[in-house]
C-alpha atoms as a PDB file:
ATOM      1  CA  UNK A   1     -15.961   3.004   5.345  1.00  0.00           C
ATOM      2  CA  UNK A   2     -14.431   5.035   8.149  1.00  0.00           C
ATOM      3  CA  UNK A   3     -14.099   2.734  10.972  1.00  0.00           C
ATOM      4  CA  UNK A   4     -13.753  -1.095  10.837  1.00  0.00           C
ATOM      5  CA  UNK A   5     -16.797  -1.581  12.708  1.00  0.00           C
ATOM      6  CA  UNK A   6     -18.741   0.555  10.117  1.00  0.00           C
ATOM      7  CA  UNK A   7     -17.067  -1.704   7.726  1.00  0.00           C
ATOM      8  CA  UNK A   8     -18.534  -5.222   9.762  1.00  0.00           C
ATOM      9  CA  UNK A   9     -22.414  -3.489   9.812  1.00  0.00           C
ATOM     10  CA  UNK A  10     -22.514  -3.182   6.134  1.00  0.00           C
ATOM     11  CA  UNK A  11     -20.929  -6.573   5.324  1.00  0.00           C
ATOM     12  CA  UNK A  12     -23.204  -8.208   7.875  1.00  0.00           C
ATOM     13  CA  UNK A  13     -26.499  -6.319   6.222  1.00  0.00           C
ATOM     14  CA  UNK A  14     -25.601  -7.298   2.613  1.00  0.00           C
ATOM     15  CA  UNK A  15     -26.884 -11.037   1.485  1.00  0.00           C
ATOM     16  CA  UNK A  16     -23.503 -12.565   0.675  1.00  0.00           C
ATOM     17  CA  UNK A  17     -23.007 -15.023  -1.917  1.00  0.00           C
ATOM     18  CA  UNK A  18     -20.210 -17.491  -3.163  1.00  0.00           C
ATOM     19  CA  UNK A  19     -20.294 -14.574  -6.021  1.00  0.00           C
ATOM     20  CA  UNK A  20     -20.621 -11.372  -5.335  1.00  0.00           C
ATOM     21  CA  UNK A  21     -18.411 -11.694  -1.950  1.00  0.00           C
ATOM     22  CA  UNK A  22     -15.731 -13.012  -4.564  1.00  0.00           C
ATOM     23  CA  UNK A  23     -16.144  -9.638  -6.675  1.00  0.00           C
ATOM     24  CA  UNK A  24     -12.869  -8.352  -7.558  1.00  0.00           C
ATOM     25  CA  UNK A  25     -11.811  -4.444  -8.719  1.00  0.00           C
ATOM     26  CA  UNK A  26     -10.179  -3.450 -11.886  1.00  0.00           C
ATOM     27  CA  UNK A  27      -6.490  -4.287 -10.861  1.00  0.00           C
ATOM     28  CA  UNK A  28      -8.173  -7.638  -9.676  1.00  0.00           C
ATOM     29  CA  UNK A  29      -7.952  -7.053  -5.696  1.00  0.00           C
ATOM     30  CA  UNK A  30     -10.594  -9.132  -4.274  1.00  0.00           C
ATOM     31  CA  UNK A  31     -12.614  -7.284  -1.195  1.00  0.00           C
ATOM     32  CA  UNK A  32     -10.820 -10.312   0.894  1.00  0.00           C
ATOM     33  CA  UNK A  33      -7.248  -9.222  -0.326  1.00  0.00           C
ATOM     34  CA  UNK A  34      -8.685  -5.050   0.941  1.00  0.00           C
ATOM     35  CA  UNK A  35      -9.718  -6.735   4.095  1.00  0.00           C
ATOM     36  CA  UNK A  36      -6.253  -8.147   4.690  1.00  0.00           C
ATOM     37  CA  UNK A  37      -4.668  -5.113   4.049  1.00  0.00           C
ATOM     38  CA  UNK A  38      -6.586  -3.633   6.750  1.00  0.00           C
ATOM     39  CA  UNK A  39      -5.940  -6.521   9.066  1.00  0.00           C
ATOM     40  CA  UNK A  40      -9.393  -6.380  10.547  1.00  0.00           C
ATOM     41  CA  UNK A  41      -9.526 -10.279  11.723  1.00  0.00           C
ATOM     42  CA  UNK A  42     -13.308  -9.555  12.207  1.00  0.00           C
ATOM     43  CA  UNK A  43     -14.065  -8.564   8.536  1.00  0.00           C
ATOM     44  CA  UNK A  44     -11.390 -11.037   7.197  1.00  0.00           C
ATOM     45  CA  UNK A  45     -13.442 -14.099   9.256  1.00  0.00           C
ATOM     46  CA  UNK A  46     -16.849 -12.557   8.347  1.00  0.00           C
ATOM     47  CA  UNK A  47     -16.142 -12.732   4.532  1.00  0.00           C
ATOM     48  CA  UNK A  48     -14.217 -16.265   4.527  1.00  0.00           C
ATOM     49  CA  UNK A  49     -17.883 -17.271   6.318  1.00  0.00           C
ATOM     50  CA  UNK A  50     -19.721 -16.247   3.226  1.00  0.00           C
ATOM     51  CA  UNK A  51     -17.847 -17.841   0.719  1.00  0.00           C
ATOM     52  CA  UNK A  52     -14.833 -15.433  -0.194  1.00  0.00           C
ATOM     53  CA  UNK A  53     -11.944 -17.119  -1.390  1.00  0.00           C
ATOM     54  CA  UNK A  54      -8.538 -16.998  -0.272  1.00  0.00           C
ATOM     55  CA  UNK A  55      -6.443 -18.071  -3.143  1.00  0.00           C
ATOM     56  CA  UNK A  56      -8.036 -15.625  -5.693  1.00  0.00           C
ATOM     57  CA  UNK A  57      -5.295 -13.383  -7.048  1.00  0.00           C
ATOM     58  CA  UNK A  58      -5.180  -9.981  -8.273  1.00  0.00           C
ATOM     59  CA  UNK A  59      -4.139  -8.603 -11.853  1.00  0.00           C
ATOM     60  CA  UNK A  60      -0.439  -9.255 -10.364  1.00  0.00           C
ATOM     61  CA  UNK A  61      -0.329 -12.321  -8.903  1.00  0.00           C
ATOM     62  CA  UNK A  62      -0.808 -11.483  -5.320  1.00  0.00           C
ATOM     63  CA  UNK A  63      -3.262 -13.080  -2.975  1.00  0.00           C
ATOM     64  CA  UNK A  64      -4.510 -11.689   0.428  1.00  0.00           C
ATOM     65  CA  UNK A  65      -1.811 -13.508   2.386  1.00  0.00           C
ATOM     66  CA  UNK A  66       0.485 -11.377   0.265  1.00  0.00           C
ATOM     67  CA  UNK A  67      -1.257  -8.776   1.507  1.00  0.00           C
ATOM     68  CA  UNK A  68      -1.208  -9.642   5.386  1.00  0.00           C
ATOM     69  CA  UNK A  69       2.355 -10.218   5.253  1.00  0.00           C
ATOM     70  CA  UNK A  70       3.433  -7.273   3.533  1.00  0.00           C
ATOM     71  CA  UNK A  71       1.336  -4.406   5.687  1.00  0.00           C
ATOM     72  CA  UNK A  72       2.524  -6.960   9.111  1.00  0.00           C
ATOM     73  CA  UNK A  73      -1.250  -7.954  10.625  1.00  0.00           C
ATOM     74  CA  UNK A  74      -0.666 -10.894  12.294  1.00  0.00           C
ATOM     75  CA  UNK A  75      -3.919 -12.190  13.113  1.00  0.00           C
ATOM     76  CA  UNK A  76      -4.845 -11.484   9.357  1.00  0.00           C
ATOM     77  CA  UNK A  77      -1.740 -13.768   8.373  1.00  0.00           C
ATOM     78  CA  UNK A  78      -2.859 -16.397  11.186  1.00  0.00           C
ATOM     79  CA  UNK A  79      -6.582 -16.695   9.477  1.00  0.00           C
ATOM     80  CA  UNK A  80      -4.988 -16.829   6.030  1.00  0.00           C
ATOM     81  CA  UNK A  81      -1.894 -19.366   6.534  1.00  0.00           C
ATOM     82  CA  UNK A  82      -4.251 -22.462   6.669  1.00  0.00           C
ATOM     83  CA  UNK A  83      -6.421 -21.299   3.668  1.00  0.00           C
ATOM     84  CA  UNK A  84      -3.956 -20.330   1.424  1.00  0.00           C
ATOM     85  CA  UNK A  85      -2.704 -23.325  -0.794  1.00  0.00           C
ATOM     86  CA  UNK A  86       0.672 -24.148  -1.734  1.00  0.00           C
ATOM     87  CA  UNK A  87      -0.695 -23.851  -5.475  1.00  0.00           C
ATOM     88  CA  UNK A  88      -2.101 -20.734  -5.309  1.00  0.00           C
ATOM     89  CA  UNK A  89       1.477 -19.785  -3.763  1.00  0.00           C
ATOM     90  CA  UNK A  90       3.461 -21.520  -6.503  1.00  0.00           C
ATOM     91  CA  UNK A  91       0.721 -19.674  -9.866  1.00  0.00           C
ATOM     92  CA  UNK A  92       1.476 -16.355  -7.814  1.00  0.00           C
ATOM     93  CA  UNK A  93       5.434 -17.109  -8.236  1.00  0.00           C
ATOM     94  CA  UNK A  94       6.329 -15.385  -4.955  1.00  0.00           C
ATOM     95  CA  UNK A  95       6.095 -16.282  -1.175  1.00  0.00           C
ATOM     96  CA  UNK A  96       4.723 -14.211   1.654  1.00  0.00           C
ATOM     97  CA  UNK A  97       7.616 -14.723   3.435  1.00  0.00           C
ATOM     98  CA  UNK A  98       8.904 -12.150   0.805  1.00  0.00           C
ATOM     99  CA  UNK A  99       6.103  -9.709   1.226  1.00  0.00           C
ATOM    100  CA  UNK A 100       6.893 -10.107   4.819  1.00  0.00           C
ATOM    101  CA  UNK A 101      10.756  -8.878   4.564  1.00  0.00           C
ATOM    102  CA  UNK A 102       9.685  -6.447   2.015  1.00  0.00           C
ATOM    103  CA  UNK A 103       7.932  -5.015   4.582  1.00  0.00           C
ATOM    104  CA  UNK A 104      10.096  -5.314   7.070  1.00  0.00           C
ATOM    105  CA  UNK A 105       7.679  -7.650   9.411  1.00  0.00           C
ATOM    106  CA  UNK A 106       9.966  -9.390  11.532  1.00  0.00           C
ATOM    107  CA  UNK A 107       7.130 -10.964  13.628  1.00  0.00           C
ATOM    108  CA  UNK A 108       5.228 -11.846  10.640  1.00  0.00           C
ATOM    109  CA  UNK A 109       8.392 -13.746   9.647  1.00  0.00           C
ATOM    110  CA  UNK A 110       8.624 -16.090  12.059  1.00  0.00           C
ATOM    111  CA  UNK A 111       5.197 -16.787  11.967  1.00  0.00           C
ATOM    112  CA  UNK A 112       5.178 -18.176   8.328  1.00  0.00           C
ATOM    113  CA  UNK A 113       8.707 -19.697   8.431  1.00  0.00           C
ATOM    114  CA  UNK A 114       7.353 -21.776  11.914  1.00  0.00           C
ATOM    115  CA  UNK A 115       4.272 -22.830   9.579  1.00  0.00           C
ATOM    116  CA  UNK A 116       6.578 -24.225   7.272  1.00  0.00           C
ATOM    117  CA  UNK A 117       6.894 -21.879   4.385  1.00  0.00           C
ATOM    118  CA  UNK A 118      10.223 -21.637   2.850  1.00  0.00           C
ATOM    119  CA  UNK A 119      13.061 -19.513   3.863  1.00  0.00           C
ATOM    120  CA  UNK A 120      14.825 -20.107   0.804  1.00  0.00           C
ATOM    121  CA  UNK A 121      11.848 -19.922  -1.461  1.00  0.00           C
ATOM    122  CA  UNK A 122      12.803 -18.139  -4.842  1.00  0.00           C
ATOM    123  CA  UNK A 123      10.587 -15.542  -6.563  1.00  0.00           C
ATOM    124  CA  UNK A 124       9.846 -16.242 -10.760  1.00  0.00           C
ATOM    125  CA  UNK A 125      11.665 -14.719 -13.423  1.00  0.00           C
ATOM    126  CA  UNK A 126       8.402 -13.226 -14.150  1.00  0.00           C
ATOM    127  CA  UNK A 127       8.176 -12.074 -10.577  1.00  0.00           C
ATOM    128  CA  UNK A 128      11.759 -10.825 -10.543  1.00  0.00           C
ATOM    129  CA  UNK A 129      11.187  -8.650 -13.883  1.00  0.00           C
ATOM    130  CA  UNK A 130       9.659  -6.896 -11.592  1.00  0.00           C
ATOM    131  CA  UNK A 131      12.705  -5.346  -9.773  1.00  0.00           C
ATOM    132  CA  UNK A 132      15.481  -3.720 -11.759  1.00  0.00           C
ATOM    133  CA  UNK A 133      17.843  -5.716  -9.752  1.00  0.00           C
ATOM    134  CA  UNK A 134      16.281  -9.037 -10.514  1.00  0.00           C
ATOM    135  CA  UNK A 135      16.439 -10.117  -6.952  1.00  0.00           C
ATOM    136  CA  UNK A 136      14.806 -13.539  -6.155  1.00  0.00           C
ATOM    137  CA  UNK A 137      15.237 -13.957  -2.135  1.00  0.00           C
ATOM    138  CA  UNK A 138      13.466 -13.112   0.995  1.00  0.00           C
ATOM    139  CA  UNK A 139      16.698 -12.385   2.738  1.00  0.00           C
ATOM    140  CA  UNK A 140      17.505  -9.901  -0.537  1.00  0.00           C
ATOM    141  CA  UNK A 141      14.198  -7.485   0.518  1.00  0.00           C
ATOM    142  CA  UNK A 142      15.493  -7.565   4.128  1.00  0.00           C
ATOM    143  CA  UNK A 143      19.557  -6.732   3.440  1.00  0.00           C
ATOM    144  CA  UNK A 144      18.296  -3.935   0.568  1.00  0.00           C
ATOM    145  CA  UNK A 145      15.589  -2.392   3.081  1.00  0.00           C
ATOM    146  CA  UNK A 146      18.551  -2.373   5.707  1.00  0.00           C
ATOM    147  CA  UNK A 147      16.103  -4.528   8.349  1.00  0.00           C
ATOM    148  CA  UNK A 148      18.837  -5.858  10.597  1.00  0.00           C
ATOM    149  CA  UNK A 149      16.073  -7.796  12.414  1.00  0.00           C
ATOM    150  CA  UNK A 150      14.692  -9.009   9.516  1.00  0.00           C
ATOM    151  CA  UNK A 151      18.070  -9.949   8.278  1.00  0.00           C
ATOM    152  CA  UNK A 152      18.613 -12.270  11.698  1.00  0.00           C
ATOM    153  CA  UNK A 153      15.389 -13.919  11.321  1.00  0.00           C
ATOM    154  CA  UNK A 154      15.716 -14.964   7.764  1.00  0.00           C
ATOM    155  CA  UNK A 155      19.659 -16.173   8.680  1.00  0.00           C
ATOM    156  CA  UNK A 156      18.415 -17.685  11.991  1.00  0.00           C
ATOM    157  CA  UNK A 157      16.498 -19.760   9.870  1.00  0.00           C
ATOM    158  CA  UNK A 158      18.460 -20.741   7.077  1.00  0.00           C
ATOM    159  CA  UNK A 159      18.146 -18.650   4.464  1.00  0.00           C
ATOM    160  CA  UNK A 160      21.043 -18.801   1.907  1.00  0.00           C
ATOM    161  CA  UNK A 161      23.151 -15.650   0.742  1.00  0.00           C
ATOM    162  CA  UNK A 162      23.901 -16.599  -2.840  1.00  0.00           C
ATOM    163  CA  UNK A 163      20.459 -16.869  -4.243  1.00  0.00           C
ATOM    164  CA  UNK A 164      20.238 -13.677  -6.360  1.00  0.00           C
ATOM    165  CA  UNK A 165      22.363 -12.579  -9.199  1.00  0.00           C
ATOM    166  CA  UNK A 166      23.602  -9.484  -7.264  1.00  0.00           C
ATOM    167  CA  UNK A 167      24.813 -11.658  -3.959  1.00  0.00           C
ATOM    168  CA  UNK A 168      23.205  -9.756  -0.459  1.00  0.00           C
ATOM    169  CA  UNK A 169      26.594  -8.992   0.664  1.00  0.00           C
ATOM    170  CA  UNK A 170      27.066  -6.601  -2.220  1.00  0.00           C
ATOM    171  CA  UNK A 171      24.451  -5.233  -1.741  1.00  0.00           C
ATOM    172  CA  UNK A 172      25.161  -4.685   2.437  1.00  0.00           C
ATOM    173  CA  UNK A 173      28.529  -3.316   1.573  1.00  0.00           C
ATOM    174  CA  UNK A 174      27.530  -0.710  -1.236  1.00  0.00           C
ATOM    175  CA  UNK A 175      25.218   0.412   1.438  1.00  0.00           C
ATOM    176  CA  UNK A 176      27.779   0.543   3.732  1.00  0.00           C
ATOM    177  CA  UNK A 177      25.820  -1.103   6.415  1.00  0.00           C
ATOM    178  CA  UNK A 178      28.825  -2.902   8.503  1.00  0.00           C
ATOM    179  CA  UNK A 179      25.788  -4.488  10.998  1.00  0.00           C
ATOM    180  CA  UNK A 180      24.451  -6.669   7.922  1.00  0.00           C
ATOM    181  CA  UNK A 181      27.938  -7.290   6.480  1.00  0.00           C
ATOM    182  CA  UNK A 182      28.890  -8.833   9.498  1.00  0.00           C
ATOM    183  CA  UNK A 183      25.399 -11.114   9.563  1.00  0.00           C
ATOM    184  CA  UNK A 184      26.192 -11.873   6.481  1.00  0.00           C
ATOM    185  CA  UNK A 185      29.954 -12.874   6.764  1.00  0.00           C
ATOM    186  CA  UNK A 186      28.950 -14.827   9.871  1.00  0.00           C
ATOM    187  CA  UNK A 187      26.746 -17.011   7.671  1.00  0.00           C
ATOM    188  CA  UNK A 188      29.150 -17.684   5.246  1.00  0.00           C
ATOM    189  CA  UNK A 189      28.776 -15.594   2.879  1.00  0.00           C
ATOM    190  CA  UNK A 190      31.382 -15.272   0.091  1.00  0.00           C
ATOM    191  CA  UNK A 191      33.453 -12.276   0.650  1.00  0.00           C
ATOM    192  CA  UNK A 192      34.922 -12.988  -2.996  1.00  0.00           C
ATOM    193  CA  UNK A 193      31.693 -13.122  -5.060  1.00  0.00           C
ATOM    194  CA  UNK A 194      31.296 -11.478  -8.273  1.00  0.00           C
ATOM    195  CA  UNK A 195      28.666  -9.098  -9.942  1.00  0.00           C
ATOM    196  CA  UNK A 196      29.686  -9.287 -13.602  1.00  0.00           C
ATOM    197  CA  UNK A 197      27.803  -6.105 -14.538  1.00  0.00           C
ATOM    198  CA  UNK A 198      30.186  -4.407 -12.692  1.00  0.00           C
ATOM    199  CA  UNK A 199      32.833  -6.054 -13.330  1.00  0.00           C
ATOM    200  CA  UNK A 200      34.455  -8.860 -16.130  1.00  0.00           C
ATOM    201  CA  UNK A 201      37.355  -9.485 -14.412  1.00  0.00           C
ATOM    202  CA  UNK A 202      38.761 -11.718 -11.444  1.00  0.00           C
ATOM    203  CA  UNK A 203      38.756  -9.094  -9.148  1.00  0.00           C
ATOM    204  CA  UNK A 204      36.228  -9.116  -6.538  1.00  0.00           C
ATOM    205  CA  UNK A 205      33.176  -6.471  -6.674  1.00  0.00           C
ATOM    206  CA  UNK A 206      32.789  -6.451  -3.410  1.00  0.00           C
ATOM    207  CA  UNK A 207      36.463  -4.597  -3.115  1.00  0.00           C
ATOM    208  CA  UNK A 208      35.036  -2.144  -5.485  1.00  0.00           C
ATOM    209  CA  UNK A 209      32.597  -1.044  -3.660  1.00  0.00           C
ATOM    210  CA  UNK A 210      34.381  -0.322  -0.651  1.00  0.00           C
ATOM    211  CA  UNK A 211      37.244   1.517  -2.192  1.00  0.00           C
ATOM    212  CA  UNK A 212      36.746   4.671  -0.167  1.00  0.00           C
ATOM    213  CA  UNK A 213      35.872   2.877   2.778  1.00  0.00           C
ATOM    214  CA  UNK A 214      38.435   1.625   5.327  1.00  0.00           C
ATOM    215  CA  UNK A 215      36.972   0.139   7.472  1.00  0.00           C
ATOM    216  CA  UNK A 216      34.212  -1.470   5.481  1.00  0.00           C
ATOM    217  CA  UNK A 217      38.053  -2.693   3.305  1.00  0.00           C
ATOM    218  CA  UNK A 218      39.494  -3.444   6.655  1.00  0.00           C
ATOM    219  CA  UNK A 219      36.113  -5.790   7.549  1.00  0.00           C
ATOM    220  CA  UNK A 220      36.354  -7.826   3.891  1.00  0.00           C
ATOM    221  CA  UNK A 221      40.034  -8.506   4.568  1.00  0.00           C
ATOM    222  CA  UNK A 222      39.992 -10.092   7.820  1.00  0.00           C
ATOM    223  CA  UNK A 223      37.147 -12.233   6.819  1.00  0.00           C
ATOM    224  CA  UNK A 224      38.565 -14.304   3.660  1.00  0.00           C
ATOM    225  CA  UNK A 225      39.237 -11.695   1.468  1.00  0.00           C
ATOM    226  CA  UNK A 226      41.669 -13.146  -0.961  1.00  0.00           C
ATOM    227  CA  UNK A 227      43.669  -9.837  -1.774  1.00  0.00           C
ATOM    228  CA  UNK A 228      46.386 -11.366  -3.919  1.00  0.00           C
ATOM    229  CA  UNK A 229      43.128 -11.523  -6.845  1.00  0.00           C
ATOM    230  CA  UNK A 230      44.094  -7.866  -7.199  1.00  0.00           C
ATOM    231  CA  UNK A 231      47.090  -8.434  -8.999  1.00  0.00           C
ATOM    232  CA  UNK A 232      45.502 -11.119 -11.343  1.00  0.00           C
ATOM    233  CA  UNK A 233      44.332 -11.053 -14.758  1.00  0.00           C
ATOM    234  CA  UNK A 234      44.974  -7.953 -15.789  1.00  0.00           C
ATOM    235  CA  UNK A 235      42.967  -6.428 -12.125  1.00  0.00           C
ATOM    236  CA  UNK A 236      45.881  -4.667 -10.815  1.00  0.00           C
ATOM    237  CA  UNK A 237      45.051  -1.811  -8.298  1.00  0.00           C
ATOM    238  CA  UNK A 238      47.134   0.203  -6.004  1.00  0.00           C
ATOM    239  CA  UNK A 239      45.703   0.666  -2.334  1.00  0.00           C
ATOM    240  CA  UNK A 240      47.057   1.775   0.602  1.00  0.00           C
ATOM    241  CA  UNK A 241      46.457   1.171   3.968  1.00  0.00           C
END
């Protein structure tokens, strides 16, 4: 269909049912979850009124408040927030507050975290498999993507910075983004955290990714960086100021 209101005069003319309004395409996207992801509130309203069904997933999990969240239409998200059940949200294994920051949908943000979804909510094994990083937080999308805004919303409302196994402040200082670092830092975030992949030893990864980076070297050290772990177990290195 080529406009939305196209879209609306077909829906309208065709004799809805509980069944074939719930029809769902090969990869298991219902026509509710396509109507999301166009954020037509019209089309979105006109299918919930014949039946569709909110908490039907797709091949991957997702429902179409995954959807709303993830391509930022508001009013989509607004219809969907009340529908959507925190079961369906549990069986999917991930929050739309994470397709939110994933797609960097600072408005849609605060919307679900002031309807009570969790900041801190942690995506499934299964889910995280997914990523080769294994990342499990909202606030992990947001610091990867580089979304400063995002970034303040998620810390403005609580979310922690050591939920993923490669911490959100590595990742902000291999980018070299010093705005997010200093977010970060400013919500306590441990400057001294470790990424064994990288390394094995007591010396802190964090350092090693800033090696050729003053000032991002200068920034670690004048927030807690405990510098005498250099010399330590056998992680001796020679820098110079």
């Amino acid at each position: 269909f080529k406009t939305p209101s196209n879209f609306l005069l077909c829906l309208d003319s065709l004799p809805l049912s509980g069944g074939s309004v719930n029809s769902q395409a090969c990869n298991g996207e219902s026509v509710l979850m396509d109507a999301a992801g166009s954020g037509n509130a019209a089309c979105i309203q006109l299918l919930l009124d014949n039946g569709a069904d909110s908490n039907l997933p797709s091949i991957t999990g997702h429902l179409p408040i995954h959807m709303a969240a993830y391509t930022g239409h508001y009013n989509a998200l607004k219809i969907l927030i009340p529908l959507t059940t925190k079961k369906a949200i549990r069986e999917a294994g991930q929050s739309p507050v994470h397709s939110a920051a994933e797609g960097g949908h600072g408005r849609c943000l605060e919307l679900l975290l002031a309807s009570g979804f969790d900041v801190n909510y942690r995506m499934t094994p299964r889910n995280s498999e997914n990523y080769w990083d294994m990342r499990r937080s909202a606030l992990y999308f947001a610091v990867s993507n580089g979304d400063v805004d995002c970034t303040k919303v998620l810390l403005a409302a609580g979310a922690k910075t050591d939920l993923d196994p490669l911490r959100c402040l590595l990742v902000a200082v291999r980018s070299g983004r010093y705005d997010i670092v200093k977010l970060l830092l400013a919500a306590k975030a441990d400057v001294n955290c470790y990424f064994t992949v990288v390394s094995d030893t007591v010396f802190p990864t964090a350092l090693q990714y800033c090696l050729k980076d003053e000032v991002m070297m200068r920034l670690l050290l004048n927030n807690g960086y405990k510098a005498e772990r250099c010399f330590h177990g056998g992680s001796f290195l020679c820098f110079k100021l």
